[in-house]
PDB file of N, CA and C in Angstrom:
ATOM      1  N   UNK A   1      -5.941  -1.789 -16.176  1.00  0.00           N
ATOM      2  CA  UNK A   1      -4.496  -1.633 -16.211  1.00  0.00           C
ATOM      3  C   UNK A   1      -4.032  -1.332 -14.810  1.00  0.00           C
ATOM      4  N   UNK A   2      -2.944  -0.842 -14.772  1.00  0.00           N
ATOM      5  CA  UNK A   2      -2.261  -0.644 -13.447  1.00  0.00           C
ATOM      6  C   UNK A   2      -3.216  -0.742 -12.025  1.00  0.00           C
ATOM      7  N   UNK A   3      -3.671  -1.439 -10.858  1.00  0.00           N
ATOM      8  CA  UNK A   3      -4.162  -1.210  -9.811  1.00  0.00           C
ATOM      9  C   UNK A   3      -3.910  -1.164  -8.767  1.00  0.00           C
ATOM     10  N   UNK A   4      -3.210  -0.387  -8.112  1.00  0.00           N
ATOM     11  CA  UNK A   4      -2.558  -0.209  -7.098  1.00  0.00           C
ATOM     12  C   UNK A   4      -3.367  -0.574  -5.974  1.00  0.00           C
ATOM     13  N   UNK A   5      -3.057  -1.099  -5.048  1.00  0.00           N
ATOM     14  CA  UNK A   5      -3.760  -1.126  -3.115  1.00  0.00           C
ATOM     15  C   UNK A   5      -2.946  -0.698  -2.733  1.00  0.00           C
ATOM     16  N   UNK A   6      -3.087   0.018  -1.401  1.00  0.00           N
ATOM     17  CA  UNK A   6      -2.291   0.605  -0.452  1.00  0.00           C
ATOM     18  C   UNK A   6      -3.454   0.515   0.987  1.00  0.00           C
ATOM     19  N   UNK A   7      -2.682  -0.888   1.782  1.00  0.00           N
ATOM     20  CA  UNK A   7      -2.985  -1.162   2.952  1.00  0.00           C
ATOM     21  C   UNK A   7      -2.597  -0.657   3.857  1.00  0.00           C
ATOM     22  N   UNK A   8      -3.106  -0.172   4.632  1.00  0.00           N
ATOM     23  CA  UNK A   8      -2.690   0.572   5.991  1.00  0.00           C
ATOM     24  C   UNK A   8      -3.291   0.332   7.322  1.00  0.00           C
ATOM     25  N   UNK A   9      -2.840   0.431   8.080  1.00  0.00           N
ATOM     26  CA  UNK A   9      -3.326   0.600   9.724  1.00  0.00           C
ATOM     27  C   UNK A   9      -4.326   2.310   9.459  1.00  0.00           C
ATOM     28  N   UNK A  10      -5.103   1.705  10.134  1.00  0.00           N
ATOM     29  CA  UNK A  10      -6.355   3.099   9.547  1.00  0.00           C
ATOM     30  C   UNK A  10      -5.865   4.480  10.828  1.00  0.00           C
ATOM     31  N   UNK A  11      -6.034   5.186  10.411  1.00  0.00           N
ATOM     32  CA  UNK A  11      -5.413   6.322  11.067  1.00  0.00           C
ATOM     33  C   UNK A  11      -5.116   7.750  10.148  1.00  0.00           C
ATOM     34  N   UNK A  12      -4.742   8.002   8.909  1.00  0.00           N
ATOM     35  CA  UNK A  12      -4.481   8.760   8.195  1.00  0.00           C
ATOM     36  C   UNK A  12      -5.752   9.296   7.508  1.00  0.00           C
ATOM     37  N   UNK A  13      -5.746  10.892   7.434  1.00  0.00           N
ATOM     38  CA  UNK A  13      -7.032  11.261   7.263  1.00  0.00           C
ATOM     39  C   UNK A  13      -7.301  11.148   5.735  1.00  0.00           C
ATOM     40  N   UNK A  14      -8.535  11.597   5.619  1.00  0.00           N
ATOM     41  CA  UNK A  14      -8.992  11.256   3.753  1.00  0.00           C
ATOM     42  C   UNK A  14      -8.388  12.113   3.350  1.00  0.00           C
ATOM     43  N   UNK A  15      -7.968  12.988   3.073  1.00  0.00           N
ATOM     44  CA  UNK A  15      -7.054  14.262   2.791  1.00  0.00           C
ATOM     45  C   UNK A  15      -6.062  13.381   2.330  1.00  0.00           C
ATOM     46  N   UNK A  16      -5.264  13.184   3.239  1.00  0.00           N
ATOM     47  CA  UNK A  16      -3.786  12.420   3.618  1.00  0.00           C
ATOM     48  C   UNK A  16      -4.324  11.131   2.202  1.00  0.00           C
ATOM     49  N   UNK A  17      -4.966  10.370   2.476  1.00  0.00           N
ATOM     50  CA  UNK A  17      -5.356   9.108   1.392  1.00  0.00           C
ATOM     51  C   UNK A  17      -5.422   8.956   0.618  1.00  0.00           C
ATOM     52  N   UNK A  18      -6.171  10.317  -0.033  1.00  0.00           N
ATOM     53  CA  UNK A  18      -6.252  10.781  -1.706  1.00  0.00           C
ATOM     54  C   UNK A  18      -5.457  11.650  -1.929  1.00  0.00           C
ATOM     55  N   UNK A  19      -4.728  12.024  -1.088  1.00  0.00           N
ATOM     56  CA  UNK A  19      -3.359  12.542  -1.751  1.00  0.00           C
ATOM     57  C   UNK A  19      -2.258  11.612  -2.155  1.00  0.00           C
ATOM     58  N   UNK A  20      -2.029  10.502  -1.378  1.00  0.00           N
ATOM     59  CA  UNK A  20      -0.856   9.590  -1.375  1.00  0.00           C
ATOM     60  C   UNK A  20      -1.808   8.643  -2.625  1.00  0.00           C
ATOM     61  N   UNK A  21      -2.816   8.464  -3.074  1.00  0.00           N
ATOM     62  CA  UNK A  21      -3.261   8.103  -3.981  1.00  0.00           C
ATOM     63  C   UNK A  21      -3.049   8.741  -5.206  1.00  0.00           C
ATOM     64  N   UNK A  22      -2.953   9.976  -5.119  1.00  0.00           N
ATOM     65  CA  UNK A  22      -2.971  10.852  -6.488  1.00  0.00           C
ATOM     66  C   UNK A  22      -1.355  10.740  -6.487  1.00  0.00           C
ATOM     67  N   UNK A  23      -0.249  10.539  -5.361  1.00  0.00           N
ATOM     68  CA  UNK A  23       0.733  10.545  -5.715  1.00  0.00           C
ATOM     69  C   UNK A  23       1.544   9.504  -6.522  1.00  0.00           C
ATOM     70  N   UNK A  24       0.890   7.989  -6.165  1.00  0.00           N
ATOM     71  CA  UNK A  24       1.140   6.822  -6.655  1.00  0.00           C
ATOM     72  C   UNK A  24       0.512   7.035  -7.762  1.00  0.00           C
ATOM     73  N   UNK A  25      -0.604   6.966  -8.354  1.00  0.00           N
ATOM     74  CA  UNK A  25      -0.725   7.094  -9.450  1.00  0.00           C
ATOM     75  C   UNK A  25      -0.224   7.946 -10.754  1.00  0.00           C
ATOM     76  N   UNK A  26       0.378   8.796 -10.196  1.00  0.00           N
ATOM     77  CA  UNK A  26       1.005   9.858 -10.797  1.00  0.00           C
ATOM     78  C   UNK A  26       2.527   8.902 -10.823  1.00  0.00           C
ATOM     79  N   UNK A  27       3.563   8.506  -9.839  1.00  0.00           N
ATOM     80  CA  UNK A  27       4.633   7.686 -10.270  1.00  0.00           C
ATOM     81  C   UNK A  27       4.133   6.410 -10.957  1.00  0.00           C
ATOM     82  N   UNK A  28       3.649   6.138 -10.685  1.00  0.00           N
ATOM     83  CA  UNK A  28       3.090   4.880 -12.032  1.00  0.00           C
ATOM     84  C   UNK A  28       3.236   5.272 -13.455  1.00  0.00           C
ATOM     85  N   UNK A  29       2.423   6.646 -14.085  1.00  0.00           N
ATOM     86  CA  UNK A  29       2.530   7.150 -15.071  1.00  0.00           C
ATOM     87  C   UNK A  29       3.992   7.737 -15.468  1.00  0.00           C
ATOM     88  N   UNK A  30       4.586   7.853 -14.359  1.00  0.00           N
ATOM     89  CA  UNK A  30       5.843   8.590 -15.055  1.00  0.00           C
ATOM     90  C   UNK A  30       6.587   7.186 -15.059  1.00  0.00           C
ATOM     91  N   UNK A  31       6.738   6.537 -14.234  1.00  0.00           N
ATOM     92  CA  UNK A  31       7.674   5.319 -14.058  1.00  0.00           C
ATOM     93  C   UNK A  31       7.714   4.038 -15.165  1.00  0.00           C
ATOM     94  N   UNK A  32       6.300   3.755 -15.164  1.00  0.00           N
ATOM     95  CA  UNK A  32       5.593   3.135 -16.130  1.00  0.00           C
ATOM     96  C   UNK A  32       5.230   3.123 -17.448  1.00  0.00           C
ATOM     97  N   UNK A  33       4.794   4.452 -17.587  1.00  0.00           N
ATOM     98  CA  UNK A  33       4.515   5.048 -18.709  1.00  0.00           C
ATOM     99  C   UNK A  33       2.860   4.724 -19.377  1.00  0.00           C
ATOM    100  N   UNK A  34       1.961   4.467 -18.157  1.00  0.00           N
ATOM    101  CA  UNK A  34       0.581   4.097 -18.639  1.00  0.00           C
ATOM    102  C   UNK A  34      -0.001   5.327 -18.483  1.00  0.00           C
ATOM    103  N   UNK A  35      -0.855   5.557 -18.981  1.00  0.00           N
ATOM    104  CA  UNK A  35      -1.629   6.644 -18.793  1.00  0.00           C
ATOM    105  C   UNK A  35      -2.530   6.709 -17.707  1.00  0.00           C
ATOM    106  N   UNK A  36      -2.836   8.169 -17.047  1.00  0.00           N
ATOM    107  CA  UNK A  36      -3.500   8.190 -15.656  1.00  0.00           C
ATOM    108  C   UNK A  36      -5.104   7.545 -15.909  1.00  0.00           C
ATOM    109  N   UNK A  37      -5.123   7.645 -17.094  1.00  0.00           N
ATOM    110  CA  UNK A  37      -6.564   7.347 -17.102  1.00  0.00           C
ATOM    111  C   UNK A  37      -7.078   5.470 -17.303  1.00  0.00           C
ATOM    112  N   UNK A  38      -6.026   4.722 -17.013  1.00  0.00           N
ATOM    113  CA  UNK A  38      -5.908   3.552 -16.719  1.00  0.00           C
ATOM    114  C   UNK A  38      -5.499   3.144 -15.397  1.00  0.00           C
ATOM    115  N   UNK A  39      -5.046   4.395 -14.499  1.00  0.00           N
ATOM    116  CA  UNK A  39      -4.378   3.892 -13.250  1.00  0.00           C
ATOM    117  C   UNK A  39      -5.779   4.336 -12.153  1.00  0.00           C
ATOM    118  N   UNK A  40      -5.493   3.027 -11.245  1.00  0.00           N
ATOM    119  CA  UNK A  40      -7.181   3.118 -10.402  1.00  0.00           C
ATOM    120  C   UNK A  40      -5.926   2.919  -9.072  1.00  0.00           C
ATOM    121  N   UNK A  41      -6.482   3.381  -7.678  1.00  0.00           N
ATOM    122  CA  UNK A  41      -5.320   2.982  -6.544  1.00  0.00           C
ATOM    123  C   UNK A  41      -6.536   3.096  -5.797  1.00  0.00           C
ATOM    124  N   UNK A  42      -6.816   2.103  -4.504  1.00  0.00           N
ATOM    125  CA  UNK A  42      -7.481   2.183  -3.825  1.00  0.00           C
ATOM    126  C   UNK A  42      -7.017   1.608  -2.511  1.00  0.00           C
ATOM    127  N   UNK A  43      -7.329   1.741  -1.381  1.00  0.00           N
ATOM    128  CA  UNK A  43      -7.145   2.349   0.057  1.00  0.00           C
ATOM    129  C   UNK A  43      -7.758   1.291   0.791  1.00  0.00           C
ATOM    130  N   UNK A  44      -7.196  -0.017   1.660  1.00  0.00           N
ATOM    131  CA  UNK A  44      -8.016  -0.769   2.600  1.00  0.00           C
ATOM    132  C   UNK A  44      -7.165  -0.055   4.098  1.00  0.00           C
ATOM    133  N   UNK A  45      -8.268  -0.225   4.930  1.00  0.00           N
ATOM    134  CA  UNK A  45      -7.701   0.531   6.549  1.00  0.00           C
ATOM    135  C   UNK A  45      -8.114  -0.828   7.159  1.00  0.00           C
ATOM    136  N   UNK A  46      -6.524  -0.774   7.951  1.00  0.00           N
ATOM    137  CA  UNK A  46      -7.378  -2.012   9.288  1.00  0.00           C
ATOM    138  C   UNK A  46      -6.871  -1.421  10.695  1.00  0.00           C
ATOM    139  N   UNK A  47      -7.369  -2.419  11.350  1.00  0.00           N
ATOM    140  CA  UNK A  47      -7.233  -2.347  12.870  1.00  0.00           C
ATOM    141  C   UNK A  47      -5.590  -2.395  13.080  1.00  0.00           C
ATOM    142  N   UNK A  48      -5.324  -2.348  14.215  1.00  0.00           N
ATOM    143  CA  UNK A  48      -3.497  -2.447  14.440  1.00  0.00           C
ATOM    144  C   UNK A  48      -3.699  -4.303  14.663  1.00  0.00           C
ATOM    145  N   UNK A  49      -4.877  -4.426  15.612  1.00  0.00           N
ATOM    146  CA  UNK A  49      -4.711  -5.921  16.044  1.00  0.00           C
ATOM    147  C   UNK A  49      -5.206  -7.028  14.774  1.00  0.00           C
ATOM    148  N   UNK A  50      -6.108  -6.091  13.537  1.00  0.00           N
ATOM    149  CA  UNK A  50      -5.600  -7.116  12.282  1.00  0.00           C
ATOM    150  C   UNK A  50      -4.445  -7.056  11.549  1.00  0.00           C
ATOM    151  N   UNK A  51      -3.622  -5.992  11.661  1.00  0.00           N
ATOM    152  CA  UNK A  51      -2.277  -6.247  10.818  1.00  0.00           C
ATOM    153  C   UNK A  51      -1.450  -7.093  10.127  1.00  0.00           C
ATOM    154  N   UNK A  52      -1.100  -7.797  11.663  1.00  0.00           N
ATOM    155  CA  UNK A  52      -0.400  -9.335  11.597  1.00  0.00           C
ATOM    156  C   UNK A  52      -0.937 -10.135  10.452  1.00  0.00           C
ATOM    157  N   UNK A  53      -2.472 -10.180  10.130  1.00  0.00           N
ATOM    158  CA  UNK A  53      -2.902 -10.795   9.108  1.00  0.00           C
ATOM    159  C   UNK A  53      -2.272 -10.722   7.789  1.00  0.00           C
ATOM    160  N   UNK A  54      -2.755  -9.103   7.760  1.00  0.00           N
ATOM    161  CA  UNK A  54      -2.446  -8.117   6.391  1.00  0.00           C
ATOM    162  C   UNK A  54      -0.965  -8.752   6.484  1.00  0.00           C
ATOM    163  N   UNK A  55      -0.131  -8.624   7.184  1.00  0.00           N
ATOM    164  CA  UNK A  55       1.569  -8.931   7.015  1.00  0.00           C
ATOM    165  C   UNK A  55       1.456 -10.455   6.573  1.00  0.00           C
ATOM    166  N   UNK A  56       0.804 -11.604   7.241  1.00  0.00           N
ATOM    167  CA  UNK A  56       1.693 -12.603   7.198  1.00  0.00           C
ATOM    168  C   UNK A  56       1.048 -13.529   5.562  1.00  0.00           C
ATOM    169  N   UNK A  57      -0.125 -12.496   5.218  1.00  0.00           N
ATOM    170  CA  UNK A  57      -0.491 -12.474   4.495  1.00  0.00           C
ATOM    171  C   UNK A  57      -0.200 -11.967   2.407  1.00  0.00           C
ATOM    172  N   UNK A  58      -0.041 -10.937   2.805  1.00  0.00           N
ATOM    173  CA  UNK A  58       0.721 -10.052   1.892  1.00  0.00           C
ATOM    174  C   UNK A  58       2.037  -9.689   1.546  1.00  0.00           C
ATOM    175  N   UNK A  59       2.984 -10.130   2.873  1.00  0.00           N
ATOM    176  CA  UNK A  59       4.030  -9.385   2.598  1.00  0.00           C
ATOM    177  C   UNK A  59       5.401 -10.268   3.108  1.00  0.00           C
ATOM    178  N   UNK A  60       4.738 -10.984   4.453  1.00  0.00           N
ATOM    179  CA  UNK A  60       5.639 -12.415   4.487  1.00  0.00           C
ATOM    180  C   UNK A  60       6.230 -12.916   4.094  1.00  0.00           C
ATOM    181  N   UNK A  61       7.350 -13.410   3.254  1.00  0.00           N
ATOM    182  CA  UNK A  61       7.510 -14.439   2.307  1.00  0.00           C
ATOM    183  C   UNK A  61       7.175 -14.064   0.888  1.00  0.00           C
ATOM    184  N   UNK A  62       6.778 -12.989   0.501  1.00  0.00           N
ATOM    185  CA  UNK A  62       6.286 -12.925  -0.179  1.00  0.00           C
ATOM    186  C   UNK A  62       7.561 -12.425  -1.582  1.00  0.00           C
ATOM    187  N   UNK A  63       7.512 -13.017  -2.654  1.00  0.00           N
ATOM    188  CA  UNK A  63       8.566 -12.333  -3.815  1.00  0.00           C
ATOM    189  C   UNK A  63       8.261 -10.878  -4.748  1.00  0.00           C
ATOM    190  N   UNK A  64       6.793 -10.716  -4.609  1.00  0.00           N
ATOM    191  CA  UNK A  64       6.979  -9.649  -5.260  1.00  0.00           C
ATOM    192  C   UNK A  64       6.324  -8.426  -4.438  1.00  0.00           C
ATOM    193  N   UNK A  65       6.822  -8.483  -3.499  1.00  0.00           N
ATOM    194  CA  UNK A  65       7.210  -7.153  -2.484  1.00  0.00           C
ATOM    195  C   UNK A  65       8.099  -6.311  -2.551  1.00  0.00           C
ATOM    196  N   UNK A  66       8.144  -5.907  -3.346  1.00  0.00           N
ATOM    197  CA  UNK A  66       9.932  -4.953  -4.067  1.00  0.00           C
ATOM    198  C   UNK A  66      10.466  -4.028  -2.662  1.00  0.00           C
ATOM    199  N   UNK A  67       9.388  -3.759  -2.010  1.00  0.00           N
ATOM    200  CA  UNK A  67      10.479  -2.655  -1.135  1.00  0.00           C
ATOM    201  C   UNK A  67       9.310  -3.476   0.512  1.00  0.00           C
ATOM    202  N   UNK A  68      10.608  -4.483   0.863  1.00  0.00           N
ATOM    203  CA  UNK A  68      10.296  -4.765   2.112  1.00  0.00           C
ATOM    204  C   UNK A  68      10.156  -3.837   3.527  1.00  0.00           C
ATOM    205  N   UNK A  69       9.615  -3.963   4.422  1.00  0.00           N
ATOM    206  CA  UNK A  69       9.309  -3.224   5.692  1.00  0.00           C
ATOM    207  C   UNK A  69      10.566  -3.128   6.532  1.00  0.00           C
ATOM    208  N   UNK A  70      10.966  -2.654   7.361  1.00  0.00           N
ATOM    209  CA  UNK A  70      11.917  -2.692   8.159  1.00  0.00           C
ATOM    210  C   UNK A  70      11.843  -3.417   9.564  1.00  0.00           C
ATOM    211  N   UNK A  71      10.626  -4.548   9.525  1.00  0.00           N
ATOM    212  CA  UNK A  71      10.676  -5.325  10.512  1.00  0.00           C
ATOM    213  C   UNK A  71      10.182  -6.658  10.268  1.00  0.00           C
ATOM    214  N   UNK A  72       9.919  -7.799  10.950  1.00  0.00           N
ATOM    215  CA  UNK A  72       9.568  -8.634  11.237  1.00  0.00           C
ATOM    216  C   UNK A  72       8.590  -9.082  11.761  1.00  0.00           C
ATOM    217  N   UNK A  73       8.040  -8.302  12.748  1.00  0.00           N
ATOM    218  CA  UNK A  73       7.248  -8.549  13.952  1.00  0.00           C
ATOM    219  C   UNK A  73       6.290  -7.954  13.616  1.00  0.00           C
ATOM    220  N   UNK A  74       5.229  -8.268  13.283  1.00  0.00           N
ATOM    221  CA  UNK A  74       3.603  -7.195  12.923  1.00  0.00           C
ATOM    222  C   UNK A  74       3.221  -7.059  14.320  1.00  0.00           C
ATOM    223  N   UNK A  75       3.269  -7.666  15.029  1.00  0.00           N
ATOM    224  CA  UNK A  75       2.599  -6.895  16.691  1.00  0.00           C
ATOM    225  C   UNK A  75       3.371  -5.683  17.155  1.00  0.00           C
ATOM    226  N   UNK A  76       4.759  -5.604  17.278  1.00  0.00           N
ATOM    227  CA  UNK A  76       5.561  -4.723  18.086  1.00  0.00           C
ATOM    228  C   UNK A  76       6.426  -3.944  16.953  1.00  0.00           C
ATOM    229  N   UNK A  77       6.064  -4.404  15.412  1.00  0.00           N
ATOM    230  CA  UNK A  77       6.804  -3.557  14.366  1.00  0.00           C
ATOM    231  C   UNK A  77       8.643  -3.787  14.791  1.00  0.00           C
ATOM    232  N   UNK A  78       8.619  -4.640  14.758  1.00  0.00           N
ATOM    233  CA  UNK A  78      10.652  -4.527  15.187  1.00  0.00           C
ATOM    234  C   UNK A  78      10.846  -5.548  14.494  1.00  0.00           C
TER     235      UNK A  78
END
């Protein structure tokens, strides 16, 4: 059921990771209404200079991106 990813530029500590994990999964259950014990969220880290990928990849063009980024540019983020 529910599987969340949450891609990031690697930098944020494991602390920080499995917290923002326990937090998404937790709005899933309230938002959603699935139970936690169906919700799995897991964590890919990349480089800054793979990003552009992750973006033009994932999020580009893409329709079911519900809450777009505030830029354009995956190298310079603007």
């Amino acid at each position: 059921m529910p599987h969340v990813v949450i891609k990031t530029i690697s930098g944020p500590s494991e602390k920080q990771l499995q917290e923002a994990a326990e937090q998404i999964a937790a709005i899933v259950n309230k938002t959603m209404g699935k139970p936690e014990k169906y919700i799995s969220v897991s964590v890919e880290e990349y480089s800054f200079s793979d990003w552009e990928g992750v973006y033009n990849d994932c999020v580009k063009d893409k329709d079911n991106v519900y809450v777009k980024p505030g830029y354009t540019d995956p190298k310079t983020f603007q």
